[in-house]
ModelCIF file with pLDDT and N, C-alpha, C, O atoms, coordinates in Angstrom:
data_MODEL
#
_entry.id   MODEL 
#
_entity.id                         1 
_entity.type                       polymer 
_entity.pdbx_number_of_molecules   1 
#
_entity_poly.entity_id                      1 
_entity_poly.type                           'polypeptide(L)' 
_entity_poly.nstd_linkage                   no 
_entity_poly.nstd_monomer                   no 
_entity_poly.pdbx_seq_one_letter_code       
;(UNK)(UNK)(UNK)(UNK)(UNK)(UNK)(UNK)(UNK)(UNK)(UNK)(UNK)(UNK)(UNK)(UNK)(UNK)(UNK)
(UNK)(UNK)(UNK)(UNK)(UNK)(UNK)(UNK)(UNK)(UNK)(UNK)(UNK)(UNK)(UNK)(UNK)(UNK)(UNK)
(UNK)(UNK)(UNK)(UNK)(UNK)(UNK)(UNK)(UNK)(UNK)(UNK)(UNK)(UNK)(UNK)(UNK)
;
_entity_poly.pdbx_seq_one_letter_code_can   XXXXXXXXXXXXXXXXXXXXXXXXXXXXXXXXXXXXXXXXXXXXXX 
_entity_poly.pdbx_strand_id                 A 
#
loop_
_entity_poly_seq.entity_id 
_entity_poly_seq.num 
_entity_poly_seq.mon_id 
_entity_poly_seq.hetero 
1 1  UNK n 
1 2  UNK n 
1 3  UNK n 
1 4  UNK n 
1 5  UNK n 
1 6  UNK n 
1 7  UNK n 
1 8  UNK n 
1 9  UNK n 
1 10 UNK n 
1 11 UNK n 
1 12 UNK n 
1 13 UNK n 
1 14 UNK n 
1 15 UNK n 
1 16 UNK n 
1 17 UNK n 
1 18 UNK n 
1 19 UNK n 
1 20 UNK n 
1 21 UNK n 
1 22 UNK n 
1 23 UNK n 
1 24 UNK n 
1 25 UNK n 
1 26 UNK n 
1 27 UNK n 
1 28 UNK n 
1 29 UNK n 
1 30 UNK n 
1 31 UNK n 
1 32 UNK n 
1 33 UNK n 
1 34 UNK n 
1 35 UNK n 
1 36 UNK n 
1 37 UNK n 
1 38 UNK n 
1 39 UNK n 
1 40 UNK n 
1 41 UNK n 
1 42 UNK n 
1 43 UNK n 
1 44 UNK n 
1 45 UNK n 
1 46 UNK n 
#
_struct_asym.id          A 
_struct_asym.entity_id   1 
#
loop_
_ma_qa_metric.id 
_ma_qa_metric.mode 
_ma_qa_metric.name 
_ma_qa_metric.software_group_id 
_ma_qa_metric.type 
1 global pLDDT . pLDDT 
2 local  pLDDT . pLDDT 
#
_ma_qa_metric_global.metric_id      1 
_ma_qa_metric_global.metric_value   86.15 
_ma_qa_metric_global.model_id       1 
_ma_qa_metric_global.ordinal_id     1 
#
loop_
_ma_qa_metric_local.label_asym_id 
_ma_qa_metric_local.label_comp_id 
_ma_qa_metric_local.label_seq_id 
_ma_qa_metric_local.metric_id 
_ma_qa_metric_local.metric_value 
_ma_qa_metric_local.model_id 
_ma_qa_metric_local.ordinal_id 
A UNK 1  2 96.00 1 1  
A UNK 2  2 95.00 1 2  
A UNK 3  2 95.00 1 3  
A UNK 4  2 97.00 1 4  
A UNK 5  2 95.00 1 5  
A UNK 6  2 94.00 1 6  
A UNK 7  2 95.00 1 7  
A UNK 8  2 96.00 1 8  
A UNK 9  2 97.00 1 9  
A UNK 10 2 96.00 1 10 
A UNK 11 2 97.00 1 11 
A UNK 12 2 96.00 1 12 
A UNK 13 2 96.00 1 13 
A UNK 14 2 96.00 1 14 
A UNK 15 2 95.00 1 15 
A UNK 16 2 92.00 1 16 
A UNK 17 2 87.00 1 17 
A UNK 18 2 86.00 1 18 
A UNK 19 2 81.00 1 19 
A UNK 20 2 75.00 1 20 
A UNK 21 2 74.00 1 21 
A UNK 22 2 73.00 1 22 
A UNK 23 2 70.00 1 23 
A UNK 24 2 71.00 1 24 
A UNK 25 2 76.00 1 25 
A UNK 26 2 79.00 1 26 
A UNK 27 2 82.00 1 27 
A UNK 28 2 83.00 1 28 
A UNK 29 2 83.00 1 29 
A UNK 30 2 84.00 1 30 
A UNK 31 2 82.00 1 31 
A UNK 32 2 82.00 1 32 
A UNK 33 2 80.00 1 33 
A UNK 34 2 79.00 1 34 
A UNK 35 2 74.00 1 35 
A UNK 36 2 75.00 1 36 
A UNK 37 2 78.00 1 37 
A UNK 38 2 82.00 1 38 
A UNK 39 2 85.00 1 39 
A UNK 40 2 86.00 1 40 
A UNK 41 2 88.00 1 41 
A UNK 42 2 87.00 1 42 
A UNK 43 2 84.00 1 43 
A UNK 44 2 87.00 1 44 
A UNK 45 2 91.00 1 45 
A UNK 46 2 91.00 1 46 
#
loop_
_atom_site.group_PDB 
_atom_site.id 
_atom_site.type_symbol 
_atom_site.label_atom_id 
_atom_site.label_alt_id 
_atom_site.label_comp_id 
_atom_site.label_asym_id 
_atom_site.label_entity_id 
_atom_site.label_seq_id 
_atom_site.pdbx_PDB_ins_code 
_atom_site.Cartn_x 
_atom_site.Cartn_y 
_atom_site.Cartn_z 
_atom_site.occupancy 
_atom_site.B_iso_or_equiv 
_atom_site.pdbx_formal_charge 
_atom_site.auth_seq_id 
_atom_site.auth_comp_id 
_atom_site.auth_asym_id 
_atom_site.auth_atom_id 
_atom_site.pdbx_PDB_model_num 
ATOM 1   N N  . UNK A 1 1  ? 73.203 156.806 96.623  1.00 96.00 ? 1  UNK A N  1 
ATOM 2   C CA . UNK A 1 1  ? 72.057 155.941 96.978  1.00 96.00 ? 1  UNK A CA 1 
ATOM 3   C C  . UNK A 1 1  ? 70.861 156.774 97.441  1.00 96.00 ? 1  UNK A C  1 
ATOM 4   O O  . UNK A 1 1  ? 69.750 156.623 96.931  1.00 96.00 ? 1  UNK A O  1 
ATOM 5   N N  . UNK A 1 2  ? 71.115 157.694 98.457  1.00 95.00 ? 2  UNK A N  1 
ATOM 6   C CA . UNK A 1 2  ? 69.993 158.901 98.547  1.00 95.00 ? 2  UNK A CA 1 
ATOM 7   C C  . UNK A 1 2  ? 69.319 159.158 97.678  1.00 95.00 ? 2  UNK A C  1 
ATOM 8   O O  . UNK A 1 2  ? 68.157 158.763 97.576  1.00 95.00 ? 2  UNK A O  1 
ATOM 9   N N  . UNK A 1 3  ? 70.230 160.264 96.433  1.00 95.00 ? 3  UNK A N  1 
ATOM 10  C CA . UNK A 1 3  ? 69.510 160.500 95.586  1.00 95.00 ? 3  UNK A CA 1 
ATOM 11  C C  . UNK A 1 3  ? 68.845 159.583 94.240  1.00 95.00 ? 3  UNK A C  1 
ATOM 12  O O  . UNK A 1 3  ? 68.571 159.901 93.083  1.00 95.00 ? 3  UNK A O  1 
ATOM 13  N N  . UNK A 1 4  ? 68.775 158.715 94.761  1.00 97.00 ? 4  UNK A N  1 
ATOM 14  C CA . UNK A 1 4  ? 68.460 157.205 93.220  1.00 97.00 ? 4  UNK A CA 1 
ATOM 15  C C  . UNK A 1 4  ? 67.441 157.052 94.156  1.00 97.00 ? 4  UNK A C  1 
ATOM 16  O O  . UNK A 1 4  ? 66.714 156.112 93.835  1.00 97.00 ? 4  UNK A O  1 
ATOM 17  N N  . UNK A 1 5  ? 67.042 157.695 95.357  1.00 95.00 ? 5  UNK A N  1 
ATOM 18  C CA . UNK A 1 5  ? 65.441 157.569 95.959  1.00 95.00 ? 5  UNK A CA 1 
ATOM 19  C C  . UNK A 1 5  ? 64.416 157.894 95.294  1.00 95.00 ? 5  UNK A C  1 
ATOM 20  O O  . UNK A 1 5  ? 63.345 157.288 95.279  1.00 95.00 ? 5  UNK A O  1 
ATOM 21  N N  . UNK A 1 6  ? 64.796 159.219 94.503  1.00 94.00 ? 6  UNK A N  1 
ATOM 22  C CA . UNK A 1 6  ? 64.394 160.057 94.155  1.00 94.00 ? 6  UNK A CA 1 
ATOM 23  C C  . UNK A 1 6  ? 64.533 160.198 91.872  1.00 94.00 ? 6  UNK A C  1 
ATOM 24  O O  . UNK A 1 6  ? 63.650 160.301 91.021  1.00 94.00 ? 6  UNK A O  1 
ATOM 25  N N  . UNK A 1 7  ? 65.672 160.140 91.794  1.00 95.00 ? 7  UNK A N  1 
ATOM 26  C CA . UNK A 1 7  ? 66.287 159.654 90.454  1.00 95.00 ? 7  UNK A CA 1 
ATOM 27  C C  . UNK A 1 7  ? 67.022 158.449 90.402  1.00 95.00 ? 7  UNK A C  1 
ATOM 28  O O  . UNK A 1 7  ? 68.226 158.279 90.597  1.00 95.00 ? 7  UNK A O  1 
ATOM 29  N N  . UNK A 1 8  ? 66.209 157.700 90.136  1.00 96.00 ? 8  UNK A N  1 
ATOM 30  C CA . UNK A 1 8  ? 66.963 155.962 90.169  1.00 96.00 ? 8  UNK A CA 1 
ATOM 31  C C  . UNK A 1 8  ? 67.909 155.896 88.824  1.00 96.00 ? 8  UNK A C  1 
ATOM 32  O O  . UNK A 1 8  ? 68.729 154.979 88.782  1.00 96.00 ? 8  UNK A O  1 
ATOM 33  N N  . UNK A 1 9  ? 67.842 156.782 87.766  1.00 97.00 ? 9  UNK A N  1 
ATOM 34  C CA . UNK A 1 9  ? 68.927 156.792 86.918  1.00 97.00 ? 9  UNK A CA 1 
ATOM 35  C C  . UNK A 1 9  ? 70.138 156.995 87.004  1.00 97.00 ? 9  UNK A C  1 
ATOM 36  O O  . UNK A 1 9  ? 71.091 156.414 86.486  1.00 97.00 ? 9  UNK A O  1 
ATOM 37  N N  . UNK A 1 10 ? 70.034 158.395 88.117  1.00 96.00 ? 10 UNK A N  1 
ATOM 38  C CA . UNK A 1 10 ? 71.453 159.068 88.454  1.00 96.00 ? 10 UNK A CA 1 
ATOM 39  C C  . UNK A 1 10 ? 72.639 157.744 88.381  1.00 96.00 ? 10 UNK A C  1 
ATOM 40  O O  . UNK A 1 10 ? 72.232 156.618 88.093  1.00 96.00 ? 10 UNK A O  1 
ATOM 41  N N  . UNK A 1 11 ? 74.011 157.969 88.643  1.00 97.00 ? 11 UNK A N  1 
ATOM 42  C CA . UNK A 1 11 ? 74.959 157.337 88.849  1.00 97.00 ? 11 UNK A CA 1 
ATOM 43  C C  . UNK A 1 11 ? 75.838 158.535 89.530  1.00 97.00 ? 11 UNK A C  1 
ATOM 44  O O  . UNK A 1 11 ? 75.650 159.750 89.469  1.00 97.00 ? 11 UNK A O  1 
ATOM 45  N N  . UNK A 1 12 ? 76.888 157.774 90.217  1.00 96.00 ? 12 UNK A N  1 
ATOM 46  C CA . UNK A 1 12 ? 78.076 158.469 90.907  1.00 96.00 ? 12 UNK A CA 1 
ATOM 47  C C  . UNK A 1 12 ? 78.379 158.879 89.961  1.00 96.00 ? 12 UNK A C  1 
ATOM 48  O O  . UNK A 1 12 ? 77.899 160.003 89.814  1.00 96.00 ? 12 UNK A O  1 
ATOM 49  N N  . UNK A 1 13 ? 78.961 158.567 89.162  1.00 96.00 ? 13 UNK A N  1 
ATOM 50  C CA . UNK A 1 13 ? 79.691 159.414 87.836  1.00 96.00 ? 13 UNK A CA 1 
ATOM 51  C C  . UNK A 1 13 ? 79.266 160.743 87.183  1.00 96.00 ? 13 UNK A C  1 
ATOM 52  O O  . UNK A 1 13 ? 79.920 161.652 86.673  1.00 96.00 ? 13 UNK A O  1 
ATOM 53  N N  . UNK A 1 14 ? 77.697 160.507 87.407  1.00 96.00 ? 14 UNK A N  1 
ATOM 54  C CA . UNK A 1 14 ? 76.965 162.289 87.031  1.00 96.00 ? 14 UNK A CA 1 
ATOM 55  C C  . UNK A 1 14 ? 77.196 163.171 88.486  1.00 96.00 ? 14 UNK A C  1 
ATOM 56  O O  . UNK A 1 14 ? 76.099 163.713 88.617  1.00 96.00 ? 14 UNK A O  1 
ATOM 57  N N  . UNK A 1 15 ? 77.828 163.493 89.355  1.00 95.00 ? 15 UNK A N  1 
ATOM 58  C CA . UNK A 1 15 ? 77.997 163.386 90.452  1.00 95.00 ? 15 UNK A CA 1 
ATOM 59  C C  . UNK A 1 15 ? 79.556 164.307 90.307  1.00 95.00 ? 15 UNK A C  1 
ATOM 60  O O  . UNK A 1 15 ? 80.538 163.898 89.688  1.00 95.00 ? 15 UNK A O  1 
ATOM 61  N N  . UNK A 1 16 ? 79.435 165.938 91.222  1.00 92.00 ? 16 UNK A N  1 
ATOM 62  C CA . UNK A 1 16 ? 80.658 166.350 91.121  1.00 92.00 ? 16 UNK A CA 1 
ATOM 63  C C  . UNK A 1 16 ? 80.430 167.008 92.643  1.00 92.00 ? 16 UNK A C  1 
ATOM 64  O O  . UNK A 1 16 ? 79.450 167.491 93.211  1.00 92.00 ? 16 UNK A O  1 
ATOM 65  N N  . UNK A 1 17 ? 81.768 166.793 93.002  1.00 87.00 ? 17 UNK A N  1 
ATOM 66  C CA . UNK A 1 17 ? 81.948 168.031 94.438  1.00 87.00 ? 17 UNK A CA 1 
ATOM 67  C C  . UNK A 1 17 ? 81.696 169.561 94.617  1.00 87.00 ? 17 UNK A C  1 
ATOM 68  O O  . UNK A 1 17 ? 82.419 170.402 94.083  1.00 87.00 ? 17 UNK A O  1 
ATOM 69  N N  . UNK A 1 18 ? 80.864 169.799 95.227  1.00 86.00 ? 18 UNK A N  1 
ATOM 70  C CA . UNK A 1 18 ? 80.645 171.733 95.326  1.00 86.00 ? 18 UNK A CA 1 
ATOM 71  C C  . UNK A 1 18 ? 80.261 171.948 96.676  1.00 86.00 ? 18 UNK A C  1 
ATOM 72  O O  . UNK A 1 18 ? 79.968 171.100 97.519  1.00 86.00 ? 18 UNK A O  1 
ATOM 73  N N  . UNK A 1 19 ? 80.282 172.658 96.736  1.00 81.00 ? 19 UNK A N  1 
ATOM 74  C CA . UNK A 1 19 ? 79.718 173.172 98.073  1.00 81.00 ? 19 UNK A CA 1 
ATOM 75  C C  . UNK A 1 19 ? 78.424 173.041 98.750  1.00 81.00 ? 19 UNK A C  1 
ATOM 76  O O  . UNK A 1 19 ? 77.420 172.709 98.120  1.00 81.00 ? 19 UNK A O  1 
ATOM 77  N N  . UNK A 1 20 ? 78.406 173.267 99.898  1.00 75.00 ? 20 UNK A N  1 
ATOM 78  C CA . UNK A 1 20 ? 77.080 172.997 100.358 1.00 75.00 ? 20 UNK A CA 1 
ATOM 79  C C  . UNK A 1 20 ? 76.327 173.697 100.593 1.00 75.00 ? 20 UNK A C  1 
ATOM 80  O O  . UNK A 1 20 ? 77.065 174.681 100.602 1.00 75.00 ? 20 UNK A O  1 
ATOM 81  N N  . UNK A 1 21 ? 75.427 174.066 100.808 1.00 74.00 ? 21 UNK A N  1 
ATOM 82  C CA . UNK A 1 21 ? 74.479 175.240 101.603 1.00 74.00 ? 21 UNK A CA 1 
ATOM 83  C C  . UNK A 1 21 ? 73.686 174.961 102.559 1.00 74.00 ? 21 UNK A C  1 
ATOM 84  O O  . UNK A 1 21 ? 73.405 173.765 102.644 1.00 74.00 ? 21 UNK A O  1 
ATOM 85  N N  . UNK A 1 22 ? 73.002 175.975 103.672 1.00 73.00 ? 22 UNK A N  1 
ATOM 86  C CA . UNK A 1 22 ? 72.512 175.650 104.645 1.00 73.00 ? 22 UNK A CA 1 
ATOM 87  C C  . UNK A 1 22 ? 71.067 175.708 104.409 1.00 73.00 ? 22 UNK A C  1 
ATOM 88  O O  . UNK A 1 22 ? 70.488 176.453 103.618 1.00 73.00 ? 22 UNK A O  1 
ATOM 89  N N  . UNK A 1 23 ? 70.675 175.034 105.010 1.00 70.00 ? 23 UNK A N  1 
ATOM 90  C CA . UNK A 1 23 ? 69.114 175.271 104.965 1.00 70.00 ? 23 UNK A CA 1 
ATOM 91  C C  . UNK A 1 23 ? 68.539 175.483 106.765 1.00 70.00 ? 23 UNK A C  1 
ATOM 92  O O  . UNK A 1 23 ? 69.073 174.822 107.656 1.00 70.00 ? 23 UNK A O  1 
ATOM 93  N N  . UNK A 1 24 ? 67.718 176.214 106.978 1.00 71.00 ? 24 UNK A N  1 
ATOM 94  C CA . UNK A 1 24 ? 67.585 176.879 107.893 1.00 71.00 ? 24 UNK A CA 1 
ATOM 95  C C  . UNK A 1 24 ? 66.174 175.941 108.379 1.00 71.00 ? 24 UNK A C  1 
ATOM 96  O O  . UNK A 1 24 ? 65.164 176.005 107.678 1.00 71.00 ? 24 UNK A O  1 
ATOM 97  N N  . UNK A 1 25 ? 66.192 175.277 109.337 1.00 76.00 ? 25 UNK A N  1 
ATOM 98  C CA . UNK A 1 25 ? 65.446 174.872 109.962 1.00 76.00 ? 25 UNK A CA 1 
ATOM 99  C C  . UNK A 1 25 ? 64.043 175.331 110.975 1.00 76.00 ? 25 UNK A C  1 
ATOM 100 O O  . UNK A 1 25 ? 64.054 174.907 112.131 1.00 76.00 ? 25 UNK A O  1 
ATOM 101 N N  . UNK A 1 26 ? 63.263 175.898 110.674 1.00 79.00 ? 26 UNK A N  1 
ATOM 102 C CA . UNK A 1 26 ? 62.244 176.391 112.454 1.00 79.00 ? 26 UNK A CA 1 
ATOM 103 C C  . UNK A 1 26 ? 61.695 175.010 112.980 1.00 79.00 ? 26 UNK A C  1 
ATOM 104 O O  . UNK A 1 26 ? 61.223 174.071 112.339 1.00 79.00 ? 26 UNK A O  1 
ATOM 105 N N  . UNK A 1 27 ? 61.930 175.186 114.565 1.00 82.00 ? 27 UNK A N  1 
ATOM 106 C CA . UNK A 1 27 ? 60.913 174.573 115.231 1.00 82.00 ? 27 UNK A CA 1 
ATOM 107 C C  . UNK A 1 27 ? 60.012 175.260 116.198 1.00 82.00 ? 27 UNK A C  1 
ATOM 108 O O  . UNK A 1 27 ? 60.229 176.392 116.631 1.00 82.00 ? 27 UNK A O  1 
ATOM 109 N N  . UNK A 1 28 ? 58.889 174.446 116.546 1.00 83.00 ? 28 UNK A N  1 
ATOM 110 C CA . UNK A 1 28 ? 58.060 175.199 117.215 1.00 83.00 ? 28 UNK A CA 1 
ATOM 111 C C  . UNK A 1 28 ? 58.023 175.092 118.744 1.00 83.00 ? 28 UNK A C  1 
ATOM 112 O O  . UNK A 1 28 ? 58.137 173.940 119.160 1.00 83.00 ? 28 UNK A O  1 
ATOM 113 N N  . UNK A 1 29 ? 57.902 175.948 119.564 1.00 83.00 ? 29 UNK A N  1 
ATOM 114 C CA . UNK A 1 29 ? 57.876 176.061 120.984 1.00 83.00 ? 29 UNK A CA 1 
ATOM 115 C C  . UNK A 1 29 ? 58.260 174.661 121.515 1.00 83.00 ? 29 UNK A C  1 
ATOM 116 O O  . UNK A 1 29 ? 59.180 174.579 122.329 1.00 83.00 ? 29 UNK A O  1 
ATOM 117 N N  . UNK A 1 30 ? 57.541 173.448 121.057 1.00 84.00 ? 30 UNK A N  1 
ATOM 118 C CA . UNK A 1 30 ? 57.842 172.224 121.872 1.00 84.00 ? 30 UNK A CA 1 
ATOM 119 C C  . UNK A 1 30 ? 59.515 171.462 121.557 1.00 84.00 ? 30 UNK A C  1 
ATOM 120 O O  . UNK A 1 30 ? 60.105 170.620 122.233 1.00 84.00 ? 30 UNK A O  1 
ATOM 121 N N  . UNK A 1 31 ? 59.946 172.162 120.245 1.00 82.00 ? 31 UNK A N  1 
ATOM 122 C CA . UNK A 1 31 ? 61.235 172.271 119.965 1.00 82.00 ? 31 UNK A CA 1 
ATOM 123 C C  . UNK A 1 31 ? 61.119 170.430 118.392 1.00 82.00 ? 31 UNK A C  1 
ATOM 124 O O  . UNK A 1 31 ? 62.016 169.687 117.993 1.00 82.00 ? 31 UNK A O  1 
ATOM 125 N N  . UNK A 1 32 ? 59.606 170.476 118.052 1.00 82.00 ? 32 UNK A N  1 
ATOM 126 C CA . UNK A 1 32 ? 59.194 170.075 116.900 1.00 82.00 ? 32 UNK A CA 1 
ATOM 127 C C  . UNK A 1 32 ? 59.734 170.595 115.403 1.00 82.00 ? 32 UNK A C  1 
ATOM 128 O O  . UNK A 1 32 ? 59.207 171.598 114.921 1.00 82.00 ? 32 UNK A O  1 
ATOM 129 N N  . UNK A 1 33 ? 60.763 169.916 114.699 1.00 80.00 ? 33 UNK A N  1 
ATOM 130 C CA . UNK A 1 33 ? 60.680 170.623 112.803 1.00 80.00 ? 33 UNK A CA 1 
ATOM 131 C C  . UNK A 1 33 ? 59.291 170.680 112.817 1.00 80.00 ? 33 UNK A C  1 
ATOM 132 O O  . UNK A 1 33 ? 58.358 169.996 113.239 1.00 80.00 ? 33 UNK A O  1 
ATOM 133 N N  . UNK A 1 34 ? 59.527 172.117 111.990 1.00 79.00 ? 34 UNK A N  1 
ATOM 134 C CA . UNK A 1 34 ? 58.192 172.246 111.059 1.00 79.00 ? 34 UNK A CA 1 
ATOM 135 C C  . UNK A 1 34 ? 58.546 172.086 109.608 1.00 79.00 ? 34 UNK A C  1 
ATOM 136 O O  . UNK A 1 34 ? 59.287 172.720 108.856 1.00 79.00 ? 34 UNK A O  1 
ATOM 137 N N  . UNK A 1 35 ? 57.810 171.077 109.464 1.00 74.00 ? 35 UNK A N  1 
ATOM 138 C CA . UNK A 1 35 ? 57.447 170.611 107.743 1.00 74.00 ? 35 UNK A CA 1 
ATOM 139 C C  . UNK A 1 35 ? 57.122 172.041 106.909 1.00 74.00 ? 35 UNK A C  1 
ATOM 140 O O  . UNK A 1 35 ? 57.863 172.379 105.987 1.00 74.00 ? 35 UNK A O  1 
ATOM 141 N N  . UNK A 1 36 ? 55.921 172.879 107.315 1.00 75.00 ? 36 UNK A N  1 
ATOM 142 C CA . UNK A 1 36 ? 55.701 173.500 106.431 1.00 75.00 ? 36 UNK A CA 1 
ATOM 143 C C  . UNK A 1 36 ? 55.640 175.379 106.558 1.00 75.00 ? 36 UNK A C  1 
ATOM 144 O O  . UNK A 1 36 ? 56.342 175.734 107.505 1.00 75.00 ? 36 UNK A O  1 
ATOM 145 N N  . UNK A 1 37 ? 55.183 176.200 106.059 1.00 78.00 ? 37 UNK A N  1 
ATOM 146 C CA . UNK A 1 37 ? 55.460 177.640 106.318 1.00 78.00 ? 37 UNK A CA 1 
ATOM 147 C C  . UNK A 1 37 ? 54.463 177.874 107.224 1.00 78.00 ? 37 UNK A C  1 
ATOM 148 O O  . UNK A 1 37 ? 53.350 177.354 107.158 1.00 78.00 ? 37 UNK A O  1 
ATOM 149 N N  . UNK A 1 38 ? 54.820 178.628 108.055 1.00 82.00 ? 38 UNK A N  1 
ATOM 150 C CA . UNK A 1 38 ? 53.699 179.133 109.510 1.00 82.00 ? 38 UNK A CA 1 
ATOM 151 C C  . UNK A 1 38 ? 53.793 180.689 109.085 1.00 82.00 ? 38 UNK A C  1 
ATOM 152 O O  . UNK A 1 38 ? 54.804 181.182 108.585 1.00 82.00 ? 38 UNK A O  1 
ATOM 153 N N  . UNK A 1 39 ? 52.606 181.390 109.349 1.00 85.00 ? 39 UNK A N  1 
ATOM 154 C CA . UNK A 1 39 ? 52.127 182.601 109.258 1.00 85.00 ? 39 UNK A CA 1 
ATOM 155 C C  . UNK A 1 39 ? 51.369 182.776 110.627 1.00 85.00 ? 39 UNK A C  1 
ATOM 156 O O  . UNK A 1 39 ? 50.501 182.143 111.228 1.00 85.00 ? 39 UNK A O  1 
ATOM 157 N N  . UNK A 1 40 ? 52.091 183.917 110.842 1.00 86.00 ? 40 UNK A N  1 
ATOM 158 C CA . UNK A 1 40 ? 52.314 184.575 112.837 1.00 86.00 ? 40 UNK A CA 1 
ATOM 159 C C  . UNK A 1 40 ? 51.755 185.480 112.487 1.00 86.00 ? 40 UNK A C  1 
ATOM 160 O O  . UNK A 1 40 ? 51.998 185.612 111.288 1.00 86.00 ? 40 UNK A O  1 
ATOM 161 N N  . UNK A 1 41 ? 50.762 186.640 113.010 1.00 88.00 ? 41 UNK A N  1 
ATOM 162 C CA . UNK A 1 41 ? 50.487 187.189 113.466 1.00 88.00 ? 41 UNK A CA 1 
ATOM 163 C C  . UNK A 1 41 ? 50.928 188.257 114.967 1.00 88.00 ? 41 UNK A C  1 
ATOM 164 O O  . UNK A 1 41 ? 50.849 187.779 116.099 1.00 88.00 ? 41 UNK A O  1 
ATOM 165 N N  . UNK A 1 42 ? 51.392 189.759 114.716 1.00 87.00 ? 42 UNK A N  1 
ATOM 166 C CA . UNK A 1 42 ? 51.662 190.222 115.821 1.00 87.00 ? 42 UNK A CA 1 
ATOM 167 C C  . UNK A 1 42 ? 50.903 191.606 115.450 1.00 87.00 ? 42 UNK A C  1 
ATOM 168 O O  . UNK A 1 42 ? 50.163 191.698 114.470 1.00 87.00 ? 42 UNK A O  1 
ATOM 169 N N  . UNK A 1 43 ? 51.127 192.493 116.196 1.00 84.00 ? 43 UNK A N  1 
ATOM 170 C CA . UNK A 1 43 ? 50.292 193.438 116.700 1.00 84.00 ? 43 UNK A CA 1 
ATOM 171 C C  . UNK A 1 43 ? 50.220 194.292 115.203 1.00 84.00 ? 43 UNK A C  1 
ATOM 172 O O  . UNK A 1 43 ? 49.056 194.585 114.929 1.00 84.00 ? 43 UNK A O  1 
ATOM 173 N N  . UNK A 1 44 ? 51.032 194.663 114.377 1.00 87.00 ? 44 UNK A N  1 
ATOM 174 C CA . UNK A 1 44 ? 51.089 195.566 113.581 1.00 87.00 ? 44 UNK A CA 1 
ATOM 175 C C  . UNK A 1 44 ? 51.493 194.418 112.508 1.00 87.00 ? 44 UNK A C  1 
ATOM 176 O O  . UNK A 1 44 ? 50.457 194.137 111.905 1.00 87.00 ? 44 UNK A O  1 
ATOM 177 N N  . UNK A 1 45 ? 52.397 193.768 112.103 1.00 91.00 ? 45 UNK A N  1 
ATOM 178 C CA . UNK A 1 45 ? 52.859 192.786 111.461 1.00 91.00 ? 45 UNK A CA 1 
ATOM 179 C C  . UNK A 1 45 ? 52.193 191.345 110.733 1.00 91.00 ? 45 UNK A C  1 
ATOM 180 O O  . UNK A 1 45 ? 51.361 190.689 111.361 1.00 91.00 ? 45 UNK A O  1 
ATOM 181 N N  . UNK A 1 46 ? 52.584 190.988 109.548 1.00 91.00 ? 46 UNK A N  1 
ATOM 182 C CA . UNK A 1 46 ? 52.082 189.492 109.431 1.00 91.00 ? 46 UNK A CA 1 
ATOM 183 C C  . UNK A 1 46 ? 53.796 188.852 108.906 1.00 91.00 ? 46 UNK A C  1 
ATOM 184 O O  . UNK A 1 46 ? 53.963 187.655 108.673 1.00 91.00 ? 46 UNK A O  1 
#
């Protein structure tokens, strides 16, 4: 049902078990997800 959010064709049947993977989350100081890529600045570094 998730993914028919997205592909309303899909069916369970196109649909096989595998593994999962992680996806790595940042939040920011107030302990907010960030939606999108942040570019920091430090002394020598970007």
């Amino acid at each position: 049902r998730a993914l028919q959010k997205l592909v309303p064709e899909i069916a369970a049947s196109d649909l096989q078990p595998a593994g999962a993977g992680v996806r790595a989350q940042a939040l920011d100081r107030s302990g907010r997800l960030l939606d999108d890529f942040v570019i920091v600045r430090s002394d020598r570094m970007i």
